[in-house]
C-alpha atoms as a PDB file:
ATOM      1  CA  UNK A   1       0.000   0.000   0.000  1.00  0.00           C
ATOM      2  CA  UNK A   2       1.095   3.331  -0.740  1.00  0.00           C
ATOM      3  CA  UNK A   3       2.377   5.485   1.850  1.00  0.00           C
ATOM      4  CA  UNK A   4      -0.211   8.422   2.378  1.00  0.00           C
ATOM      5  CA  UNK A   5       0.560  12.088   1.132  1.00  0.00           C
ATOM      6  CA  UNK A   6      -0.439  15.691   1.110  1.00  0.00           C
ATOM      7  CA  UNK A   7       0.170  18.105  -1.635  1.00  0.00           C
ATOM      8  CA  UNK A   8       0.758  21.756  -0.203  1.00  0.00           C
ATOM      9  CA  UNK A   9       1.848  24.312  -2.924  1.00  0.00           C
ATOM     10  CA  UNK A  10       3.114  22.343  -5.109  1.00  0.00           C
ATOM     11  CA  UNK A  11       5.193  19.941  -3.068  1.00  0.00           C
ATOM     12  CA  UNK A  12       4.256  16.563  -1.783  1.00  0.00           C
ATOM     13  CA  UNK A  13       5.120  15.119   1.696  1.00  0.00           C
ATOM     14  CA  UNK A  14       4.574  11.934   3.405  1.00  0.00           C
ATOM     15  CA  UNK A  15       2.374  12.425   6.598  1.00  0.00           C
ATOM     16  CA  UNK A  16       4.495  10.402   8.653  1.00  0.00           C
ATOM     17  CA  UNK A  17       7.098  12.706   8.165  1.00  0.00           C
ATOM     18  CA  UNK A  18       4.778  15.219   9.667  1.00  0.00           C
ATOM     19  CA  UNK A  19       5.560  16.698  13.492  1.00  0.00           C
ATOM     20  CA  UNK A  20       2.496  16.922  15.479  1.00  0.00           C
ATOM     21  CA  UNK A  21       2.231  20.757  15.142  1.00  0.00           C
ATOM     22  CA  UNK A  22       2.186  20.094  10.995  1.00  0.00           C
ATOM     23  CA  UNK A  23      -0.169  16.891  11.490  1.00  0.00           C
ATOM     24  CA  UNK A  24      -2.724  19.182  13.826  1.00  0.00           C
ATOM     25  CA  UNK A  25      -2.476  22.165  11.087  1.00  0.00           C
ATOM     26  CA  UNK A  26      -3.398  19.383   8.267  1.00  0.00           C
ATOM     27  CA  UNK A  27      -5.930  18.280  10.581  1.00  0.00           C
ATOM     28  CA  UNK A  28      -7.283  21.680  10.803  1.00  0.00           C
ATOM     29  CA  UNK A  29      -7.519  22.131   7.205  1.00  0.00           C
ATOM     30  CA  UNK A  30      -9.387  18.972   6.818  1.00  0.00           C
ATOM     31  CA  UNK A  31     -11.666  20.823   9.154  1.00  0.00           C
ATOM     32  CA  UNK A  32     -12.745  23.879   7.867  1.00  0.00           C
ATOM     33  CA  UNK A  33     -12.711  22.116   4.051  1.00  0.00           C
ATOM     34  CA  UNK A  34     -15.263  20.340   5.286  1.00  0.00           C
ATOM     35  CA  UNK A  35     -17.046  22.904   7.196  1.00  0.00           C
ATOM     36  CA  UNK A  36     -16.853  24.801   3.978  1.00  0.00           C
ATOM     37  CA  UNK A  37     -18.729  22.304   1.898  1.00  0.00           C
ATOM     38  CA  UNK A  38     -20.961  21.784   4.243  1.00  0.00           C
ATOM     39  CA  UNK A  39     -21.814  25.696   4.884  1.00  0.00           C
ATOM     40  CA  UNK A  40     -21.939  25.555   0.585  1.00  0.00           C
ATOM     41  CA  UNK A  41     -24.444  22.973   0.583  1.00  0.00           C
ATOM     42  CA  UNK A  42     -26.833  24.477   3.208  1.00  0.00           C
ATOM     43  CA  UNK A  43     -26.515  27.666   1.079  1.00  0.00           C
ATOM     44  CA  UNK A  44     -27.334  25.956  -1.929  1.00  0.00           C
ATOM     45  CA  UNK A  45     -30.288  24.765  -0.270  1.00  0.00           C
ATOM     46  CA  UNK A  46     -31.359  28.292   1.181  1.00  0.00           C
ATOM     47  CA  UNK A  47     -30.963  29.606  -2.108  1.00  0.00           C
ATOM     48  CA  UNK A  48     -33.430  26.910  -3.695  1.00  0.00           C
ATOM     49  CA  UNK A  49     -35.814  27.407  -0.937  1.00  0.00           C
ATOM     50  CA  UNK A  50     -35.777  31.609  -2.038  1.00  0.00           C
ATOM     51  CA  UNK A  51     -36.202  30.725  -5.344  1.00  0.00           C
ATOM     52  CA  UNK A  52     -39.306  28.629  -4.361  1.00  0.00           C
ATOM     53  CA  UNK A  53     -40.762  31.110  -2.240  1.00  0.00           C
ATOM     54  CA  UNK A  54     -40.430  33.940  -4.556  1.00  0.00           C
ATOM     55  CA  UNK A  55     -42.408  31.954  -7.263  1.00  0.00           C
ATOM     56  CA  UNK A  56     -45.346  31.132  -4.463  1.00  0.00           C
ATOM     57  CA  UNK A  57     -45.353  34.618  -3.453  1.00  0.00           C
ATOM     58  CA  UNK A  58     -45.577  36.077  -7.255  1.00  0.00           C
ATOM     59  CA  UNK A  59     -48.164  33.321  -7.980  1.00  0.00           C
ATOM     60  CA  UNK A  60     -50.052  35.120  -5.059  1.00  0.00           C
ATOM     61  CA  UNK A  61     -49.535  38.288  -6.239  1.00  0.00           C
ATOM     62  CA  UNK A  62     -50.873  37.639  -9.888  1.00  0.00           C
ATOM     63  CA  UNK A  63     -54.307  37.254  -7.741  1.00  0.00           C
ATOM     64  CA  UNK A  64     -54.543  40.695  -6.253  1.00  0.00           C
ATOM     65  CA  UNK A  65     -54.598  43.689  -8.193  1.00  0.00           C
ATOM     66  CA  UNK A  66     -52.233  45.940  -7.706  1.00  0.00           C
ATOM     67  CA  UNK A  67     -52.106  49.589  -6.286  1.00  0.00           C
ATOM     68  CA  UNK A  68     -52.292  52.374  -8.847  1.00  0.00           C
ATOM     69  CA  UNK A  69     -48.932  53.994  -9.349  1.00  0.00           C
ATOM     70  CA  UNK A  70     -49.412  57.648  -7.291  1.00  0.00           C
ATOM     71  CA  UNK A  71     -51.775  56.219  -4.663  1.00  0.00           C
END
């Protein structure tokens, strides 16, 4: 089996070479990458949601007649 790696600007080291400092930093990143996709998917679903009530709320709207511009 291959020994396990992380790319980090170009350059590729093996995590066992890693001191615990390094190892909790990569950690960290894993962390917050994953927070990130997470927060992205919630916000994909918040922006669907909008979308959806925006079309309920003009399909509302085409039912009432509107005020007269200057009133």
């Amino acid at each position: 089996m291959a020994e396990k790696t992380i790319s980090i600007d170009g350059q590729t080291y093996a995590i066992s070479s890693l001191n615990d400092q390094a190892k909790a930093q990569v950690q960290n990143l894993r962390a917050t990458d994953a927070e990130a996709a997470r927060l992205q998917a919630q916000m994909a679903i918040t922006q669907t949601a909008r979308i959806a009530y925006a079309k309920a709320l003009k399909d509302e709207l085409a039912k009432i007649k509107p005020v007269e511009a200057g009133h």
